[in-house]
C-alpha atoms as a PDB file:
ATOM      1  CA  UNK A   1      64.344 -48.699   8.358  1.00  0.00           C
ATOM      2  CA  UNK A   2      61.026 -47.858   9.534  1.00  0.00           C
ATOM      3  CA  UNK A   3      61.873 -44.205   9.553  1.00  0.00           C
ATOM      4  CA  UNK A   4      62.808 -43.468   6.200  1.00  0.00           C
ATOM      5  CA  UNK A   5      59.563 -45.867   5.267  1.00  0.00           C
ATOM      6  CA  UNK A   6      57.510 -43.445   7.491  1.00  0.00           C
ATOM      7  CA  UNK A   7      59.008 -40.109   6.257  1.00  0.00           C
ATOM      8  CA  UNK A   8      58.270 -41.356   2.082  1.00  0.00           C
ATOM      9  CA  UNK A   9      54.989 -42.328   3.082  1.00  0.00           C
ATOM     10  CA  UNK A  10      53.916 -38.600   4.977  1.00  0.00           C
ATOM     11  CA  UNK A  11      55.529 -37.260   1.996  1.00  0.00           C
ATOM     12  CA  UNK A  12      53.752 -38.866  -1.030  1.00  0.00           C
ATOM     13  CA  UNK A  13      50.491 -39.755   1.327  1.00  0.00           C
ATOM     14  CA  UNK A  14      49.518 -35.337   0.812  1.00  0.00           C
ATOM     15  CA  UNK A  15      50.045 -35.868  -2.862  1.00  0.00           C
ATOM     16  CA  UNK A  16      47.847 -38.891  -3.352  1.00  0.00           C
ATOM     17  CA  UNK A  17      45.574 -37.262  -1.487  1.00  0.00           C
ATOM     18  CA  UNK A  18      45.772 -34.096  -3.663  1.00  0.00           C
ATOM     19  CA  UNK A  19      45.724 -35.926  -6.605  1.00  0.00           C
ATOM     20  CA  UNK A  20      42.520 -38.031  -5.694  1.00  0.00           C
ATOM     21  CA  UNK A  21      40.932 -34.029  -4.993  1.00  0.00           C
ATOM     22  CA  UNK A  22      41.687 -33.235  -8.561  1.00  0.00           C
ATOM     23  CA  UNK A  23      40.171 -36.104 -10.154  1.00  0.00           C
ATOM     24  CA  UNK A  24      37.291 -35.198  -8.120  1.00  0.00           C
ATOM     25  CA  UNK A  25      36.934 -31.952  -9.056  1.00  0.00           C
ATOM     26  CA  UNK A  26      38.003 -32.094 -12.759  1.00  0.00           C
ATOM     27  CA  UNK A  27      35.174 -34.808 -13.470  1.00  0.00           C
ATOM     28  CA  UNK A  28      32.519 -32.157 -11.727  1.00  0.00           C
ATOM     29  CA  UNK A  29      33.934 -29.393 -13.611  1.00  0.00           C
ATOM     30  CA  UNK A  30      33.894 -31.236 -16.820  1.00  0.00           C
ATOM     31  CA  UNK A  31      30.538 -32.019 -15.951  1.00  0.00           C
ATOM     32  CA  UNK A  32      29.292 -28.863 -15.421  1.00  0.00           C
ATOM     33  CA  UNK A  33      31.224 -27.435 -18.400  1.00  0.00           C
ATOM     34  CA  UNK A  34      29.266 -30.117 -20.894  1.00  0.00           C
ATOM     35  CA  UNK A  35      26.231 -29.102 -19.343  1.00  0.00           C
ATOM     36  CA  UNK A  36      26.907 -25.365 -19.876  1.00  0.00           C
ATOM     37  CA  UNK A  37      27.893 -26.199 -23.700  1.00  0.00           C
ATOM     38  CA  UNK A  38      25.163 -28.152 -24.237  1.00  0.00           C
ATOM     39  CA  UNK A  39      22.900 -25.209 -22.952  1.00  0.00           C
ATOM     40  CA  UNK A  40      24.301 -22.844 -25.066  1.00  0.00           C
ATOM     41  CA  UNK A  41      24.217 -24.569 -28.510  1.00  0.00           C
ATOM     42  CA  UNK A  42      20.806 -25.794 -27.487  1.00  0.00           C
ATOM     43  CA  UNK A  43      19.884 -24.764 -31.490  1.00  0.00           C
ATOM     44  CA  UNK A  44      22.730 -26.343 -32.877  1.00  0.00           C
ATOM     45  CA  UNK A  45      22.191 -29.160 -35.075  1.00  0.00           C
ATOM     46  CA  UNK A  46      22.572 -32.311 -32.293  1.00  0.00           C
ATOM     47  CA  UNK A  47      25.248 -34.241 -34.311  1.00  0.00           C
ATOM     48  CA  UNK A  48      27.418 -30.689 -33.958  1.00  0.00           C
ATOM     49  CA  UNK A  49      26.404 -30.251 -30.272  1.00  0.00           C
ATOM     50  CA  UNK A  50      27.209 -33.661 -28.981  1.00  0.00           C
ATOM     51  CA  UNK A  51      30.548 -33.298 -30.545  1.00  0.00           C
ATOM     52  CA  UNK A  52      31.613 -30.089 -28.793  1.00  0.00           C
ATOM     53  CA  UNK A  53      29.729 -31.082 -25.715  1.00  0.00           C
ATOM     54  CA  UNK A  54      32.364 -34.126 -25.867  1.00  0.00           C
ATOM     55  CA  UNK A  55      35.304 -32.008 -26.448  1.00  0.00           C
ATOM     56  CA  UNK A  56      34.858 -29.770 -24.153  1.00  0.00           C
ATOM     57  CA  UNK A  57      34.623 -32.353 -21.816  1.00  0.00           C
ATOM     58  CA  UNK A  58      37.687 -34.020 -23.216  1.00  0.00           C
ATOM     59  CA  UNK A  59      39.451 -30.635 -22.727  1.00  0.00           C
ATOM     60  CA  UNK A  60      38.581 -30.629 -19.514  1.00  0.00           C
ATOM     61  CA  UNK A  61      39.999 -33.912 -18.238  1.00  0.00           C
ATOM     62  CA  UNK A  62      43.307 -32.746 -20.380  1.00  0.00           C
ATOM     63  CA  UNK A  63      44.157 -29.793 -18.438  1.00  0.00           C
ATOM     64  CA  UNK A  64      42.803 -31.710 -14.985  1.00  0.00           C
ATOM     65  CA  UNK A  65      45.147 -34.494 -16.025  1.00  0.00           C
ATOM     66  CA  UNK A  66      48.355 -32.922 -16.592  1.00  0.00           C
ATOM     67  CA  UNK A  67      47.337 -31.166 -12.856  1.00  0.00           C
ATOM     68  CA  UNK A  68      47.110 -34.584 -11.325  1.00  0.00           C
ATOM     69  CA  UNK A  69      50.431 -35.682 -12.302  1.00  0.00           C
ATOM     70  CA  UNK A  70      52.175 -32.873 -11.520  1.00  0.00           C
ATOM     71  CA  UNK A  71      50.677 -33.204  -8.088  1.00  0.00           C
ATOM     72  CA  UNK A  72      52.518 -36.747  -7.738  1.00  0.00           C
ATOM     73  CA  UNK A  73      55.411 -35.266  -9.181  1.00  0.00           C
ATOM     74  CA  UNK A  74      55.653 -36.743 -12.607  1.00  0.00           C
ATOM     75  CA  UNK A  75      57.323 -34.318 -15.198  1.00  0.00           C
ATOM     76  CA  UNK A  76      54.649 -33.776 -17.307  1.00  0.00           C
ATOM     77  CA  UNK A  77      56.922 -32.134 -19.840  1.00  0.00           C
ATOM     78  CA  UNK A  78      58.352 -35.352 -22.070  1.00  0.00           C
ATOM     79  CA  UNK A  79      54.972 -36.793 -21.721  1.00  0.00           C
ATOM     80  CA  UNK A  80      53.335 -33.301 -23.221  1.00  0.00           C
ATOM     81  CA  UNK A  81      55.671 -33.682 -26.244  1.00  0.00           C
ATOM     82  CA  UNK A  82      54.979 -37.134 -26.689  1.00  0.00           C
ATOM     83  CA  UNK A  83      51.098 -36.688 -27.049  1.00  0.00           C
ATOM     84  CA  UNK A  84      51.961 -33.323 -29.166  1.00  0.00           C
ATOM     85  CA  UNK A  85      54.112 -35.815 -31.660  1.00  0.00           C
ATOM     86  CA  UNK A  86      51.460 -38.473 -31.877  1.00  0.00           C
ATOM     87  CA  UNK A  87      48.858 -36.394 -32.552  1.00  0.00           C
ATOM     88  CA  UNK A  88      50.560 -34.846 -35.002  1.00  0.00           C
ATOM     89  CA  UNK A  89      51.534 -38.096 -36.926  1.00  0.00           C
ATOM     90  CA  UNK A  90      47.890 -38.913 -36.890  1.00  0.00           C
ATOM     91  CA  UNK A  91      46.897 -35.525 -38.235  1.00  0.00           C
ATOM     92  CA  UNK A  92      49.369 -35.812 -40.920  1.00  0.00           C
ATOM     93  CA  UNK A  93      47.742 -39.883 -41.482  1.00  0.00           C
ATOM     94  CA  UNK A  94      44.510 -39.598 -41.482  1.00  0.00           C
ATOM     95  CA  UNK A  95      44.539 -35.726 -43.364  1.00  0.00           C
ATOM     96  CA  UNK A  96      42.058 -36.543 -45.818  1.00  0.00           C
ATOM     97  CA  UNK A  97      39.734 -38.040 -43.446  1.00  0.00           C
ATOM     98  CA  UNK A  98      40.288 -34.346 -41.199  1.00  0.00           C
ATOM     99  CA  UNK A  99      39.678 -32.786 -44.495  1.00  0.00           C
ATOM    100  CA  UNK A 100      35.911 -34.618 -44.486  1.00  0.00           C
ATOM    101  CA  UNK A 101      35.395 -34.170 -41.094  1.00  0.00           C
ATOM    102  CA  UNK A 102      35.982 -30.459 -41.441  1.00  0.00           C
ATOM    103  CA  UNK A 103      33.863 -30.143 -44.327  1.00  0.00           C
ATOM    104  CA  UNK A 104      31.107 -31.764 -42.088  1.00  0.00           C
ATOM    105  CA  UNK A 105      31.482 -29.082 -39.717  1.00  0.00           C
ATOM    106  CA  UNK A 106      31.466 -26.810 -42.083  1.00  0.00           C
ATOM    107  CA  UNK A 107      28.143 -28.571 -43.785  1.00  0.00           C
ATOM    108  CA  UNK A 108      25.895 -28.540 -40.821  1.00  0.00           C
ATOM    109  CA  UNK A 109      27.180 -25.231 -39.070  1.00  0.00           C
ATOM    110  CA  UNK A 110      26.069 -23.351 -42.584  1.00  0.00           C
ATOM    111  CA  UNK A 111      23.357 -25.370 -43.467  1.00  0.00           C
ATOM    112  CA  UNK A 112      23.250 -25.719 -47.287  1.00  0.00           C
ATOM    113  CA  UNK A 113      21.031 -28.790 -47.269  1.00  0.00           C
ATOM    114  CA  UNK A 114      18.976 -30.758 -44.656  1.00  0.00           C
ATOM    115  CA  UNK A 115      17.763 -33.782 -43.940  1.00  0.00           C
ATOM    116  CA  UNK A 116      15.248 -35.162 -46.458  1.00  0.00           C
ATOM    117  CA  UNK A 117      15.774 -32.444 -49.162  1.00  0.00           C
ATOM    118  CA  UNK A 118      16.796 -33.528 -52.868  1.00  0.00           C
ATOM    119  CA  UNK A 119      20.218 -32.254 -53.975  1.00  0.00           C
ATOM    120  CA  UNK A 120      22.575 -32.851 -56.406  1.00  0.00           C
ATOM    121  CA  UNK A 121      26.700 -32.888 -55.801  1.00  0.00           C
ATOM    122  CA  UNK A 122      29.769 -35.120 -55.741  1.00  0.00           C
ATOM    123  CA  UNK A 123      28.591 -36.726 -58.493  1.00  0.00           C
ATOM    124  CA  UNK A 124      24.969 -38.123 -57.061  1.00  0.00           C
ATOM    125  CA  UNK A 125      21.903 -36.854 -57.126  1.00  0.00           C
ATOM    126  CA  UNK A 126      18.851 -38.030 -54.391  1.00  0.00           C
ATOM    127  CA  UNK A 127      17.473 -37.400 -51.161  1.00  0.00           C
ATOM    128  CA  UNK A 128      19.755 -36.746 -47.965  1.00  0.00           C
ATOM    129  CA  UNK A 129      18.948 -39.329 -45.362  1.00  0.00           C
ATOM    130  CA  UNK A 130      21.604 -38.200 -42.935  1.00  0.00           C
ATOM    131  CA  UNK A 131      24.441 -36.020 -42.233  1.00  0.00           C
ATOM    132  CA  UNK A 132      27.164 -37.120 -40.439  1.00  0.00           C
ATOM    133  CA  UNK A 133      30.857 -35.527 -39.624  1.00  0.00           C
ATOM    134  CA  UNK A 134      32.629 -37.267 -42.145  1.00  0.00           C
ATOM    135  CA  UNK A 135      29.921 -38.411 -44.558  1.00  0.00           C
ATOM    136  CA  UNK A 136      26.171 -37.514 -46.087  1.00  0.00           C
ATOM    137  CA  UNK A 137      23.998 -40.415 -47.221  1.00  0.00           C
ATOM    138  CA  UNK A 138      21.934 -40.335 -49.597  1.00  0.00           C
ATOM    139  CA  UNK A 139      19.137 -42.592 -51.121  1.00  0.00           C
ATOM    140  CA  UNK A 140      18.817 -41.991 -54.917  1.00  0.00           C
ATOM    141  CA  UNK A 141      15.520 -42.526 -56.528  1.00  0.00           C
ATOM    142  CA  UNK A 142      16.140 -45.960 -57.659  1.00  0.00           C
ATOM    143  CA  UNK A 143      16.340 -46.834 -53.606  1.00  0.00           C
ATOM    144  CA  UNK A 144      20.204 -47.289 -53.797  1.00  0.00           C
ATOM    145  CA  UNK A 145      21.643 -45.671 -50.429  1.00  0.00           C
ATOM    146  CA  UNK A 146      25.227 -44.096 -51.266  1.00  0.00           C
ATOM    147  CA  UNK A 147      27.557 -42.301 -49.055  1.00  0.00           C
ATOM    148  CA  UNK A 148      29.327 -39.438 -49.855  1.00  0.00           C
ATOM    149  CA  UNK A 149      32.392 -38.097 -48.090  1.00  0.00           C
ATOM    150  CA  UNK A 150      31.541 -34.232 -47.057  1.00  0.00           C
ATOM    151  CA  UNK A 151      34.806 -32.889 -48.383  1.00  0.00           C
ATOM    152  CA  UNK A 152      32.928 -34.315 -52.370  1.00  0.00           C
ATOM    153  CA  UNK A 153      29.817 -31.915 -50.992  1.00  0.00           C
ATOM    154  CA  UNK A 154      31.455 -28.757 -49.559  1.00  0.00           C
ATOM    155  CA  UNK A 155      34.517 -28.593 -52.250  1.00  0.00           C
ATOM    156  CA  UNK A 156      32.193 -29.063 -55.582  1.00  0.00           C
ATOM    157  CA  UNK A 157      29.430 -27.829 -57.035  1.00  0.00           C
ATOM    158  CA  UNK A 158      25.766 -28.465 -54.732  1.00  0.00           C
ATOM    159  CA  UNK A 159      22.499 -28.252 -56.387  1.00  0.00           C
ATOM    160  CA  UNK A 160      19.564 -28.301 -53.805  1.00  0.00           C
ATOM    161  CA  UNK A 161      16.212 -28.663 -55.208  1.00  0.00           C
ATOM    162  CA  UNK A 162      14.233 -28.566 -52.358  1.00  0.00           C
ATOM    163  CA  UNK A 163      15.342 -25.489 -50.631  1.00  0.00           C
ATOM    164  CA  UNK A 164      13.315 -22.650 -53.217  1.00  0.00           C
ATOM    165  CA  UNK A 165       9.878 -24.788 -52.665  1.00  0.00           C
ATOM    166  CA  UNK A 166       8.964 -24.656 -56.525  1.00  0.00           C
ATOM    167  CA  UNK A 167      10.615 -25.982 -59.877  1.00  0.00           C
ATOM    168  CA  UNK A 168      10.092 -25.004 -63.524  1.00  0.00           C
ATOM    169  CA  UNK A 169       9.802 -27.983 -66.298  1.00  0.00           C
ATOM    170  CA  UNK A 170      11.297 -26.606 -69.376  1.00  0.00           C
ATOM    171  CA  UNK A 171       9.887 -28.039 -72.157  1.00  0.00           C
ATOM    172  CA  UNK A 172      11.811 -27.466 -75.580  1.00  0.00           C
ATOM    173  CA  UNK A 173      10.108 -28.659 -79.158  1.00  0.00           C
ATOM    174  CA  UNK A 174      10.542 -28.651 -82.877  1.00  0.00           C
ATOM    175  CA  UNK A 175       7.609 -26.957 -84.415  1.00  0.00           C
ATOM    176  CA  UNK A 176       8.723 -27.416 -88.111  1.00  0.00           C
ATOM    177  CA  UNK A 177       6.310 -25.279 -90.371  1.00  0.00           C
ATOM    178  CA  UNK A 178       3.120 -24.574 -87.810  1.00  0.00           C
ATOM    179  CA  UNK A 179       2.119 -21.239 -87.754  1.00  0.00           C
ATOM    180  CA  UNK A 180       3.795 -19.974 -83.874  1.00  0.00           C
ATOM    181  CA  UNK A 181       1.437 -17.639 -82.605  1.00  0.00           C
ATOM    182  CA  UNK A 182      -1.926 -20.150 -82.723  1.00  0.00           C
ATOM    183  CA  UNK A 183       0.554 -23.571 -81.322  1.00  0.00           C
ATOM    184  CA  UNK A 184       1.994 -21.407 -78.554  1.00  0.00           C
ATOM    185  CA  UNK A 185      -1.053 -20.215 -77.471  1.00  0.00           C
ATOM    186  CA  UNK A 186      -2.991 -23.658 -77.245  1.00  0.00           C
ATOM    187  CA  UNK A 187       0.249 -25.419 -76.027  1.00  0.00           C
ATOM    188  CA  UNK A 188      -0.019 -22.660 -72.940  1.00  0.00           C
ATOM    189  CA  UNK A 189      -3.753 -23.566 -72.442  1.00  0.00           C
ATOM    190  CA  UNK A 190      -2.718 -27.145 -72.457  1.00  0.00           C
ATOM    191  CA  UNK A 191      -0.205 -26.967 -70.213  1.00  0.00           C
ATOM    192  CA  UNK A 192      -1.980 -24.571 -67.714  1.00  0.00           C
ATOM    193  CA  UNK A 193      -4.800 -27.511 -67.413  1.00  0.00           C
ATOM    194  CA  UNK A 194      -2.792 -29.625 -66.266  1.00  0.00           C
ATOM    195  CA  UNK A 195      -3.875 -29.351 -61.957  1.00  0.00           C
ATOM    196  CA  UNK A 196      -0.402 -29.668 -60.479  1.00  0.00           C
ATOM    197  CA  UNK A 197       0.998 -26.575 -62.677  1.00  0.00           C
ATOM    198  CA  UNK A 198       1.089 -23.549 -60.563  1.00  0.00           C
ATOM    199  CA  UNK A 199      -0.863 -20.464 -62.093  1.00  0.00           C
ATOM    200  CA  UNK A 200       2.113 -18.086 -60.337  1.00  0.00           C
ATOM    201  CA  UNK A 201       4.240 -17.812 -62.060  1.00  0.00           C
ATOM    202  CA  UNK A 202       2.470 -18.419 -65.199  1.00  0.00           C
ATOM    203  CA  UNK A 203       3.493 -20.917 -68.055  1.00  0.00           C
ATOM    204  CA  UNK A 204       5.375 -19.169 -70.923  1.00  0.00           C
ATOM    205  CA  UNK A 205       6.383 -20.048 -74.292  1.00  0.00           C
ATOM    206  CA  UNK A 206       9.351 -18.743 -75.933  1.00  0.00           C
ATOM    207  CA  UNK A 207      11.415 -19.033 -79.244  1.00  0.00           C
ATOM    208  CA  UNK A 208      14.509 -20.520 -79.066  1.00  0.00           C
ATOM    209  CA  UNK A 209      15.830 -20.436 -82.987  1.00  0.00           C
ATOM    210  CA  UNK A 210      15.243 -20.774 -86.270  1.00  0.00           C
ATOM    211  CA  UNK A 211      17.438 -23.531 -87.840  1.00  0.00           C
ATOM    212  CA  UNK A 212      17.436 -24.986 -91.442  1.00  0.00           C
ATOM    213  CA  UNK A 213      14.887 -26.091 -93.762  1.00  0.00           C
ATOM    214  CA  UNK A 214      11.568 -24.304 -91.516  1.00  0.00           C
ATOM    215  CA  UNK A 215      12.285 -25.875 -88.457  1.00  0.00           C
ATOM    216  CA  UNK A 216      11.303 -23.778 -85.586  1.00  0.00           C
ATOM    217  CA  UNK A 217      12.788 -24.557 -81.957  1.00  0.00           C
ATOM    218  CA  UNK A 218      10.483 -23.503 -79.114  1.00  0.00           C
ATOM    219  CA  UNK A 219      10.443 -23.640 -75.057  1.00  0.00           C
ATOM    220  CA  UNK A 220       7.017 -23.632 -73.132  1.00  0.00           C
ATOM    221  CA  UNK A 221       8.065 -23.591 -69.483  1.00  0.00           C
ATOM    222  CA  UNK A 222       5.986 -24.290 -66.162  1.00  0.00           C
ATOM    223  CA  UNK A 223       6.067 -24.109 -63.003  1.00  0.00           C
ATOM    224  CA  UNK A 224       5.279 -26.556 -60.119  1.00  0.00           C
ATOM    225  CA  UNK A 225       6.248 -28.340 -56.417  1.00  0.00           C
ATOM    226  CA  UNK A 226       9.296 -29.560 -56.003  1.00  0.00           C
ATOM    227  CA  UNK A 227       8.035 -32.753 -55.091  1.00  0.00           C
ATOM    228  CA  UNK A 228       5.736 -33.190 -58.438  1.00  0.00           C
ATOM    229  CA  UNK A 229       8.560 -31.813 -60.593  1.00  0.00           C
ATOM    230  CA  UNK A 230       9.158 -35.842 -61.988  1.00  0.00           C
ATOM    231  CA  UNK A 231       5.355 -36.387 -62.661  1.00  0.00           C
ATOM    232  CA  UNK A 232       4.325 -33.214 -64.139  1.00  0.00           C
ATOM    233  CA  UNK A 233       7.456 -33.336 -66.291  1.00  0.00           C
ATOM    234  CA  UNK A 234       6.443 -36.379 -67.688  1.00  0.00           C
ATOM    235  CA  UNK A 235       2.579 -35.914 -68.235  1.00  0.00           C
ATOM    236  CA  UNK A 236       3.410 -32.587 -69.975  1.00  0.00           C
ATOM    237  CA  UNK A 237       5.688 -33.955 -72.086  1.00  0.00           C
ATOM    238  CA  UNK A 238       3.259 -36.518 -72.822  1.00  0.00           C
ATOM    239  CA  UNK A 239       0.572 -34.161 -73.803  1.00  0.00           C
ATOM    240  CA  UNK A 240       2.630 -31.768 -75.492  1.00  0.00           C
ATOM    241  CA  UNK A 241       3.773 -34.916 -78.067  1.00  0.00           C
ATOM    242  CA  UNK A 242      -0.002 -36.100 -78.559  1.00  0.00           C
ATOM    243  CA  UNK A 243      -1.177 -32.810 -79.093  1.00  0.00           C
ATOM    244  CA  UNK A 244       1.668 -32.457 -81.646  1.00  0.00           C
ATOM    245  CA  UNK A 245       0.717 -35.634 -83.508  1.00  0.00           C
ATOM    246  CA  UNK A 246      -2.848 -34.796 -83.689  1.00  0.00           C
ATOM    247  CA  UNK A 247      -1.857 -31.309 -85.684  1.00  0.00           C
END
């Protein structure tokens, strides 16, 4: 009785022993493996980073794990297939929410907006507050924070109007009968007063068409910060219409 208790116990005693070894050692190496990563994409964007830090700590702990078992002698085989089945029902469950998550990879390893620049895409326009691996928010300019799923960003169309520095205010009128050459001339004066126009490039004016019964449909554009584009689009529409009434 005591023999056959003895002989199990010198033979599994080695394995636990093992085992315990591996654990060790697979929790240093997956330490020092999330170190190295983090090292390396040291100018990564951090959301990106701590994500494949994690995962590569995850992967570590993986490969240490299946080692451990098979040290104790558990077929890791049926368990392997298992985890391979799972995961793949949850891939196939949760697709559209991979979908968004790879489009958030995709959105802060390339870069096409930042935090705190104004675009426009998946049907919202406003200032990016954060950027996230599934979603972006964004705070409109009514103060209404809205989040939008990254797959909406990286599939459609993305306007960024921060990203050039400048924008130009188009400014498109009906001059009816006036003689064009003098209006044009003193609607470019006008609108190169104004102090938050740039003077490079300079405002232009241009004609658009001639329609019916002398009207006469002209664009004066300007240029300015991206950041003034609201106000200066207002005031100069403002001036243009008062200078209009007055002649």
């Amino acid at each position: 009785m005591v023999k056959p208790l003895l002989d199990t116990g010198f033979t599994i005693l080695p394995r636990l022993l093992w085992a315990i070894v591996l654990v060790v050692v697979t929790r240093l190496i997956a330490q020092i493996m999330q170190t190295m990563v983090n090292q390396v994409l040291v100018r990564i964007e951090p959301t990106l980073r701590h994500f494949l830090v994690q995962m590569a700590g995850i992967l570590v702990w993986v490969v240490g794990g299946v080692a451990t078992l098979n040290t104790l002698g558990i077929e890791t085989t049926t368990i392997v297939a298992i985890v391979g089945a799972t995961g793949l029902a949850i891939g196939l469950a949760l697709q559209s929410s991979l979908s968004h998550f790879a489009a958030g990879i995709l959105l802060i390893s390339f870069r096409p907006f930042e935090v705190g620049d104004s675009i426009e895409g998946g049907g919202v326009s406003g200032t990016v507050v954060s950027i996230g691996l599934f979603s972006t928010a964004i705070v409109t300019g009514d103060n209404t924070r809205i989040t939008v799923p990254n797959g909406s960003l990286f599939s459609g169309t993305l306007k960024n109007f921060t990203v050039m520095g400048t924008r130009r205010v188009d400014l498109k009128m009906d001059l009816s009968d006036r003689s064009l050459r003098p209006v044009m001339a003193e609607l470019l004066t006008l609108v190169g007063r104004h102090p938050k126009v740039l003077t490079t490039p300079k405002p232009t004016a241009q004609l658009l068409g001639l329609a019916m019964r002398d009207r006469t449909m002209v664009s004066v554009r300007a240029w300015c910060q991206t950041g003034d584009y609201d106000a200066v689009k207002s005031d100069l529409l403002l001036m243009v219409k008062e200078y209009l009434e007055r002649n």
